[in-house]
Protein backbone atom coordinates (compact mmCIF):
# COMPACT_ATOMS: atom_id res chain seq x y z
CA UNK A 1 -19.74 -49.60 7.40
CA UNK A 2 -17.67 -47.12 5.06
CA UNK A 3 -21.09 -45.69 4.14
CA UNK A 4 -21.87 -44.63 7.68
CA UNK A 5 -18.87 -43.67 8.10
CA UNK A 6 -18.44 -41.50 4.91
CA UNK A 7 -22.02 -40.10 6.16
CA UNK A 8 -21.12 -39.33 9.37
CA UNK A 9 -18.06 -37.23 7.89
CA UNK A 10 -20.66 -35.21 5.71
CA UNK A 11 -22.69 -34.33 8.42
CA UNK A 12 -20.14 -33.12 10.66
CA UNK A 13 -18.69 -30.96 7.93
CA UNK A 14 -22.42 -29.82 7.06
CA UNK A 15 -22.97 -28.85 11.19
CA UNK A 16 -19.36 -27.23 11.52
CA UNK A 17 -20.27 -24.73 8.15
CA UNK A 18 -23.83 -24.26 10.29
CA UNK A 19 -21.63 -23.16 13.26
CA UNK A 20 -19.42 -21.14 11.58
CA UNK A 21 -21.01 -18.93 9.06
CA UNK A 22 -22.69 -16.99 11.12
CA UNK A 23 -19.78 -16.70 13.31
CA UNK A 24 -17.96 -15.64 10.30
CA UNK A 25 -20.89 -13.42 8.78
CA UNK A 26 -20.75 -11.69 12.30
CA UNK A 27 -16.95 -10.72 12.35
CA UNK A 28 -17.34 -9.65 8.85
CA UNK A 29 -20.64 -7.53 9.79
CA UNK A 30 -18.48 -6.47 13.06
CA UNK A 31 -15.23 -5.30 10.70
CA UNK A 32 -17.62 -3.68 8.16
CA UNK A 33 -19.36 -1.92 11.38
CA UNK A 34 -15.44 -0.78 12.59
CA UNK A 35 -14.50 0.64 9.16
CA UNK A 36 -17.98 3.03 8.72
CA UNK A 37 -17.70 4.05 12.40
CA UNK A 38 -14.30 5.32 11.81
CA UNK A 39 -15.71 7.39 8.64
CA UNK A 40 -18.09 8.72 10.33
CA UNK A 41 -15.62 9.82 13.69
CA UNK A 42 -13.60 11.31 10.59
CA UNK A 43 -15.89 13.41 9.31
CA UNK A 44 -17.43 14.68 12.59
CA UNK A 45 -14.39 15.81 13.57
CA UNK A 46 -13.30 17.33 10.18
CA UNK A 47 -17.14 18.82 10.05
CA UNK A 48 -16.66 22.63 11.91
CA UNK A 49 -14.14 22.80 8.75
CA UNK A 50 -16.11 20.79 5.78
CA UNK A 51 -19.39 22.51 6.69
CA UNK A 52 -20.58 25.36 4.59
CA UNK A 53 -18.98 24.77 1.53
CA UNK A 54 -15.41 24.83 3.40
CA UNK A 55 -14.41 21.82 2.07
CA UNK A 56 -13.70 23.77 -1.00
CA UNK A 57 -11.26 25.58 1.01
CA UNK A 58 -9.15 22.29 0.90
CA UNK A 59 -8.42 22.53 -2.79
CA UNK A 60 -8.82 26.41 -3.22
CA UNK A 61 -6.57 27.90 -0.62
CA UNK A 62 -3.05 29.00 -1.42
CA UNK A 63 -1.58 26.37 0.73
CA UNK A 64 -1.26 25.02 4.09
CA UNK A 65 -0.96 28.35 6.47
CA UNK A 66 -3.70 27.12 9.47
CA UNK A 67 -2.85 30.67 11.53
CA UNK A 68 -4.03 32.82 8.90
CA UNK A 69 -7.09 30.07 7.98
CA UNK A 70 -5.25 28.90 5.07
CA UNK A 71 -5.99 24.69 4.59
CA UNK A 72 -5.06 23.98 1.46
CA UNK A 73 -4.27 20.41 1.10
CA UNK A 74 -2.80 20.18 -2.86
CA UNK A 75 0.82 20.93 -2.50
CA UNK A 76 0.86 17.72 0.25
CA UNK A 77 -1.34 16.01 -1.60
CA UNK A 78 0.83 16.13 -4.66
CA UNK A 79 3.60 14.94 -2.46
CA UNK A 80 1.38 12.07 -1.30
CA UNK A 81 0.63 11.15 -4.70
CA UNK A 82 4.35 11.55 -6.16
CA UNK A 83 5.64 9.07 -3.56
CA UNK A 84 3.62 6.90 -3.98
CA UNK A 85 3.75 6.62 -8.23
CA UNK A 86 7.36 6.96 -8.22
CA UNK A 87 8.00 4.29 -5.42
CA UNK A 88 5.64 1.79 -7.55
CA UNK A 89 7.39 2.89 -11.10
CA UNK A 90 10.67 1.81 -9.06
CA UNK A 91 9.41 -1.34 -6.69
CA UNK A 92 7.06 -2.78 -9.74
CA UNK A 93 9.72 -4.02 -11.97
CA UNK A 94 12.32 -5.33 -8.85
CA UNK A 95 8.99 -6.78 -7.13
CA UNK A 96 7.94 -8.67 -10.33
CA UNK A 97 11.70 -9.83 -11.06
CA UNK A 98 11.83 -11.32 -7.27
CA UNK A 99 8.78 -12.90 -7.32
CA UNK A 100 9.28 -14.79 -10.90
CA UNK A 101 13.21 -15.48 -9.33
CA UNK A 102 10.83 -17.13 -6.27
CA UNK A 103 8.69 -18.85 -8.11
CA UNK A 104 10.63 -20.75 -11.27
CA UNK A 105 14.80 -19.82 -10.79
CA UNK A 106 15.37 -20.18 -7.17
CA UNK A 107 17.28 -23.39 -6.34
CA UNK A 108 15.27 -25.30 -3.75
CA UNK A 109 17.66 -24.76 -0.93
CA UNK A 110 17.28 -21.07 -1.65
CA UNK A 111 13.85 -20.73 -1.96
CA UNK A 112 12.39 -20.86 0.93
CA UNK A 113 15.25 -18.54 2.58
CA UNK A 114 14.45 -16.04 0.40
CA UNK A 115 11.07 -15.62 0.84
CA UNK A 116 12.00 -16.16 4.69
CA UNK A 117 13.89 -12.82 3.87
CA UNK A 118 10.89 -10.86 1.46
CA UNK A 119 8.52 -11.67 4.71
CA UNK A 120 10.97 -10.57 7.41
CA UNK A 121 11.57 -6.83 5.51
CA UNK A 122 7.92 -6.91 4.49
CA UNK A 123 7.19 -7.01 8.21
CA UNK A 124 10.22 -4.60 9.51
CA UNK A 125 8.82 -1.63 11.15
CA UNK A 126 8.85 1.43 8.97
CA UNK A 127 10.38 3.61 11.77
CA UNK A 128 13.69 1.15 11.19
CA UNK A 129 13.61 2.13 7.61
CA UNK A 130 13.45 5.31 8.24
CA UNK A 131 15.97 5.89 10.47
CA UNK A 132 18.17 3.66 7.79
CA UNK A 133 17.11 6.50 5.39
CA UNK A 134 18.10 9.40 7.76
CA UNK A 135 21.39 8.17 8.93
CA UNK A 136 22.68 6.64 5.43
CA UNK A 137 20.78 7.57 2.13
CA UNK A 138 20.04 11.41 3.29
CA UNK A 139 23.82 11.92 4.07
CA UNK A 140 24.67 10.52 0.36
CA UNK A 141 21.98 12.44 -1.23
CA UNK A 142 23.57 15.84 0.54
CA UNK A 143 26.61 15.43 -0.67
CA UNK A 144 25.02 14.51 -3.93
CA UNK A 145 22.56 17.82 -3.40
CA UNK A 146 21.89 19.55 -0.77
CA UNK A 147 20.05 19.38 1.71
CA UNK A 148 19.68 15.91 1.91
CA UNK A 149 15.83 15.20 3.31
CA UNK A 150 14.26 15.30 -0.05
CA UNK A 151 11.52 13.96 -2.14
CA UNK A 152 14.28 11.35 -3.89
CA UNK A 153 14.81 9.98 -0.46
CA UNK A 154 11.32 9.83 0.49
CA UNK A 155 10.97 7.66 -2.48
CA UNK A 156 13.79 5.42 -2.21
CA UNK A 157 13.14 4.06 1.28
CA UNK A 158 9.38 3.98 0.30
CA UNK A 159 10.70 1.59 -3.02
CA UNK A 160 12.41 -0.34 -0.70
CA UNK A 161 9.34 -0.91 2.15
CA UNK A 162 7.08 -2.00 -0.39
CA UNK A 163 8.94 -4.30 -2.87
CA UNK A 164 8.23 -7.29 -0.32
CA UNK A 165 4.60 -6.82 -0.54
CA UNK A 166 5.12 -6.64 -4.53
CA UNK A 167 7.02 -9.44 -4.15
CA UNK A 168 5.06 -11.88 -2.16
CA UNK A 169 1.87 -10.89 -3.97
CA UNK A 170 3.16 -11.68 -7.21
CA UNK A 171 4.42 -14.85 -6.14
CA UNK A 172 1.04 -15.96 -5.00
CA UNK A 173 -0.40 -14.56 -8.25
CA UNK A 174 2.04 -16.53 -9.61
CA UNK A 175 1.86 -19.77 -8.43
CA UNK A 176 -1.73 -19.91 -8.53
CA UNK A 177 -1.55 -20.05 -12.83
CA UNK A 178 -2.74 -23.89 -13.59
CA UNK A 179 0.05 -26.24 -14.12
CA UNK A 180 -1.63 -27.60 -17.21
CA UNK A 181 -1.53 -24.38 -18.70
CA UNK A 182 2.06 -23.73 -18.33
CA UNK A 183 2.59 -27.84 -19.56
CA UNK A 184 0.50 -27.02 -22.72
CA UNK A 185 2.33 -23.99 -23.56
CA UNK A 186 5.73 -26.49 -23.47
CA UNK A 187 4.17 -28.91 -25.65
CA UNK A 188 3.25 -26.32 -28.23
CA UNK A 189 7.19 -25.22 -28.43
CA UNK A 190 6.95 -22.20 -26.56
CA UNK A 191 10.74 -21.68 -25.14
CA UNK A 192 10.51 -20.72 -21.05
CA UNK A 193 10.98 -17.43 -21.75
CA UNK A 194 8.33 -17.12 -24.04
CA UNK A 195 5.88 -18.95 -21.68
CA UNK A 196 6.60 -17.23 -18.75
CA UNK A 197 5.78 -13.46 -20.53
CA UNK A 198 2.72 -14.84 -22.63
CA UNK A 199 1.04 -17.01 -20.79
CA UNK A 200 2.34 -17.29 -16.83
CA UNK A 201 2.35 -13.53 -16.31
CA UNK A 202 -1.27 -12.58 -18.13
CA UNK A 203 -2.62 -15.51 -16.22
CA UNK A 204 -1.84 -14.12 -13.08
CA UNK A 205 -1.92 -10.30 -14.32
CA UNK A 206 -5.11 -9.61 -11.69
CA UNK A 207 -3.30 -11.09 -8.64
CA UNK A 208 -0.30 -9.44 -9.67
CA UNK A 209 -2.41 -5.94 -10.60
CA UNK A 210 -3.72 -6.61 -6.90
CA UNK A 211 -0.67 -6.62 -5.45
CA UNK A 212 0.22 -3.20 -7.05
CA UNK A 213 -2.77 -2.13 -5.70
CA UNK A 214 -2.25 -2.45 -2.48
CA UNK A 215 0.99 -1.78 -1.79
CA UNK A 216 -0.10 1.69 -3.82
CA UNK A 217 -2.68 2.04 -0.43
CA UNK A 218 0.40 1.49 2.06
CA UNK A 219 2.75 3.49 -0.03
CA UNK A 220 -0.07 6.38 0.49
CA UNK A 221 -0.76 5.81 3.68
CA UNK A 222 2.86 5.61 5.44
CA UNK A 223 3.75 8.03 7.98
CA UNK A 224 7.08 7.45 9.42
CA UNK A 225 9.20 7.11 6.38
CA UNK A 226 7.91 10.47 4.82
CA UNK A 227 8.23 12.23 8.59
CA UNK A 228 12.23 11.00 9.02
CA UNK A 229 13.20 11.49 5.34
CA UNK A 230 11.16 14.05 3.30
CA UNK A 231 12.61 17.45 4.71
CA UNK A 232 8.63 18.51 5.97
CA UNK A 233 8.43 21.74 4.17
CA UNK A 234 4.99 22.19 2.56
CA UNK A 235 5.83 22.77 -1.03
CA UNK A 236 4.76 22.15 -4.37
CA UNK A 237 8.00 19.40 -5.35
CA UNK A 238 9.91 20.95 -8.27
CA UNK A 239 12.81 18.70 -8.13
CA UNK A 240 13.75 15.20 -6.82
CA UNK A 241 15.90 17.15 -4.22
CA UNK A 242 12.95 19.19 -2.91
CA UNK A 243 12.50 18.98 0.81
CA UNK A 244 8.63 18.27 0.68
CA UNK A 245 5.82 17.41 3.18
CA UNK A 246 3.12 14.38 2.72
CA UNK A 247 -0.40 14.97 4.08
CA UNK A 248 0.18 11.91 6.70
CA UNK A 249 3.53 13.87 7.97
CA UNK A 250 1.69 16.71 8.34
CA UNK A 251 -1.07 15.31 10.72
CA UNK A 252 1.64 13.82 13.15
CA UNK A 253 3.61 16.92 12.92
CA UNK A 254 0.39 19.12 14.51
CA UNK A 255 -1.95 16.74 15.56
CA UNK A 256 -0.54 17.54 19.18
CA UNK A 257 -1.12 21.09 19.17
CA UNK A 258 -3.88 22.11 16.76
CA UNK A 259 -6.73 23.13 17.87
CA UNK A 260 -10.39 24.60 16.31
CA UNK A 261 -10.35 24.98 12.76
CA UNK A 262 -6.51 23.68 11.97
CA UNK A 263 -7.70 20.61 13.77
CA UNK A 264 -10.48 20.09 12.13
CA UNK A 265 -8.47 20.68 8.84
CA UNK A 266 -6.01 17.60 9.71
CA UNK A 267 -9.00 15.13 10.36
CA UNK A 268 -10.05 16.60 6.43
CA UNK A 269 -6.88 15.21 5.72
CA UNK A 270 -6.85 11.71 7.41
CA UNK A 271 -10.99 11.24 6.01
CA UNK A 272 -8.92 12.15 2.44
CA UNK A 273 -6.95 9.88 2.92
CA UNK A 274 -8.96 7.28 3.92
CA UNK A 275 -10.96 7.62 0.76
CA UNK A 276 -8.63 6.60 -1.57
CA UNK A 277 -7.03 4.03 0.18
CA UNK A 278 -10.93 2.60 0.32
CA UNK A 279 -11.22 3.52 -3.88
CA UNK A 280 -7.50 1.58 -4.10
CA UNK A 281 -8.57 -1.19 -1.71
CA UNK A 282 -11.97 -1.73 -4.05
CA UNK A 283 -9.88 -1.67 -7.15
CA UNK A 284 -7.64 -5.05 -5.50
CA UNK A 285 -10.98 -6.60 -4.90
CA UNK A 286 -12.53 -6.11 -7.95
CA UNK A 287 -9.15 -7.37 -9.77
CA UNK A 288 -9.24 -10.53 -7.59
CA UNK A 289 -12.99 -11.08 -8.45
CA UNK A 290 -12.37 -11.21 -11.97
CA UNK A 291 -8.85 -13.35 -12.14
C-alpha cells in the first residue's frame, strides 16, 4: 500500500512539472518578448536622431542645448554615473554591516523587526524620499553651502534608498553559506571574527556582488530623487555642492514639451539607459550562476 501510494505521489508531481513548464517557459518567452519590444519602441523613436551617424552627436556635442541642435548627453551622463558610484561607495559598507548584524548579532526578538523595517524603506516610494531630501537635508546642506540642491544631496538620499536592497541581498547571500562550512571553520579554531571575514563573506561574495549589482541598476535608473534634490542644471559636477542634472531628470523635465529632434534625443537617452541597466542586470546573473 505505501508503494502505491509513494507512486501515486511521483506521478502527480511528474504531471504537475508537465503542466507547468510550459506555462512557465511561456511567461518567460512572454517577459523576454516585453523587454525586446520596448528596445525596439526605444530606438524607433530615438531613430530621426540616431540615424546618419547622429548618434555621435550624443557624445560629441558641447552639451545639452536641444534649440540650437545641441544633444550632448556626457555632462548628465557623468552625473548619472557619479550618483550612482558614490551612493554604492557609501550604502556598500552600511548595507554589508546590516545584513551581517541580521544575519549572526541580532537578538531573536529583534530580528525579524528589523528586517520588517529594511523591507518597509526598501519598498517606500522614492517620491517620499525625496521630498525628505528637499525639505530637510537640502536646507542643512545650504546653510552648509549654498545653494542647497546639489550633487551631495542627490547622493545622500540615493545612499539611503538603496541600502535596504544592499541589505536584504546580502542577507540572503548570507544565509545561504552551508552551515557545515561555518561549523568546520569553528572546529579548526578560527575565532567568529575570523570566520565570518574568511570564510562566511567569500562564500557568499557572488550573492553579495549581486546585490551591488543591482541596486547599482536602480541607483542609475531613479528619477524622482535626482528631479527633487539635484538642483537640474546641466553641468559637468565640479564639486559635491554642484547643482547638477541626471539623464533620467532630464527626460521628465521635457518629455512634455519636446518635440522633433529634442524628442527624439530624450528617447536616445532612456534606450542609454536601458543598456546599461541590461549590461548591470547580466553582470547579477552571471555572478549568481557562478556562486
Amino acid at each position: 500500500m505505501l508503494m502505491i501510494l509513494s507512486k501515486v505521489s511521483s506521478l502527480s508531481r511528474w504531471n504537475i512539472d508537465r503542466t507547468l513548464a510550459p506555462l512557465l517557459r511561456m511567461a518567460g518567452m512572454m517577459c523576454a518578448a516585453v523587454l525586446i519590444l520596448i528596445v525596439l519602441f526605444l530606438l524607433r523613436e530615438a531613430w530621426p536622431l540616431l540615424g546618419n551617424g547622429g548618434w555621435v552627436n550624443l557624445f560629441s556635442d558641447d552639451g545639452w542645448y536641444p534649440l540650437e541642435g545641441l544633444y550632448g548627453l556626457l555632462p548628465m551622463l557623468a552625473v548619472s554615473l557619479a550618483v550612482m558610484l558614490g551612493a554604492i561607495m557609501l550604502a556598500g559598507p552600511v548595507g554589508l554591516g546590516c545584513a551581517l548584524f541580521l544575519q549572526f548579532y541580532a537578538p531573536p526578538g529583534l530580528r525579524k523587526s528589523f528586517r520588517l523595517l529594511l523591507s518597509l524603506l526598501a519598498g517606500m516610494p522614492s517620491v517620499v524620499l525625496g521630498l525628505w531630501g528637499l525639505t530637510v537635508l537640502v536646507p542643512i546642506i545650504a546653510l552648509w553651502q549654498p545653494p542647497g540642491p546639489s550633487l551631495l544631496a542627490a547622493i545622500a538620499v540615493l545612499t539611503l534608498m538603496i541600502v535596504p536592497t544592499m541589505a536584504l541581498a546580502g542577507a540572503a547571500a548570507l544565509s545561504a553559506v552551508p552551515a557545515d562550512l561555518v561549523s568546520g571553520a569553528a572546529a579548526l579554531g578560527m575565532s567568529a571574527k575570523s570566520r565570518l571575514l574568511y570564510v562566511v563573506i567569500p562564500a557568499a561574495r557572488h550573492g553579495i556582488l549581486s546585490g551591488v549589482l543591482m541596486s547599482m541598476a536602480r541607483a542609475l535608473g531613479e528619477t524622482m530623487v535626482l528631479l527633487m534634490v539635484s538642483g537640474n542644471v546641466v553641468q559637468y559636477p565640479h564639486g559635491l555642492f554642484d547643482p547638477v542634472r541626471a539623464l533620467t531628470a532630464n527626460i521628465a523635465l521635457e518629455m512634455a514639451y519636446a518635440t522633433g529632434t529634442h524628442r527624439a534625443g530624450l528617447f536616445a537617452s532612456g534606450l542609454f539607459l536601458t543598456l546599461l541597466v541590461l549590461v548591470l542586470a547580466w553582470l547579477a546573473a552571471r555572478s549568481v550562476r557562478y556562486d
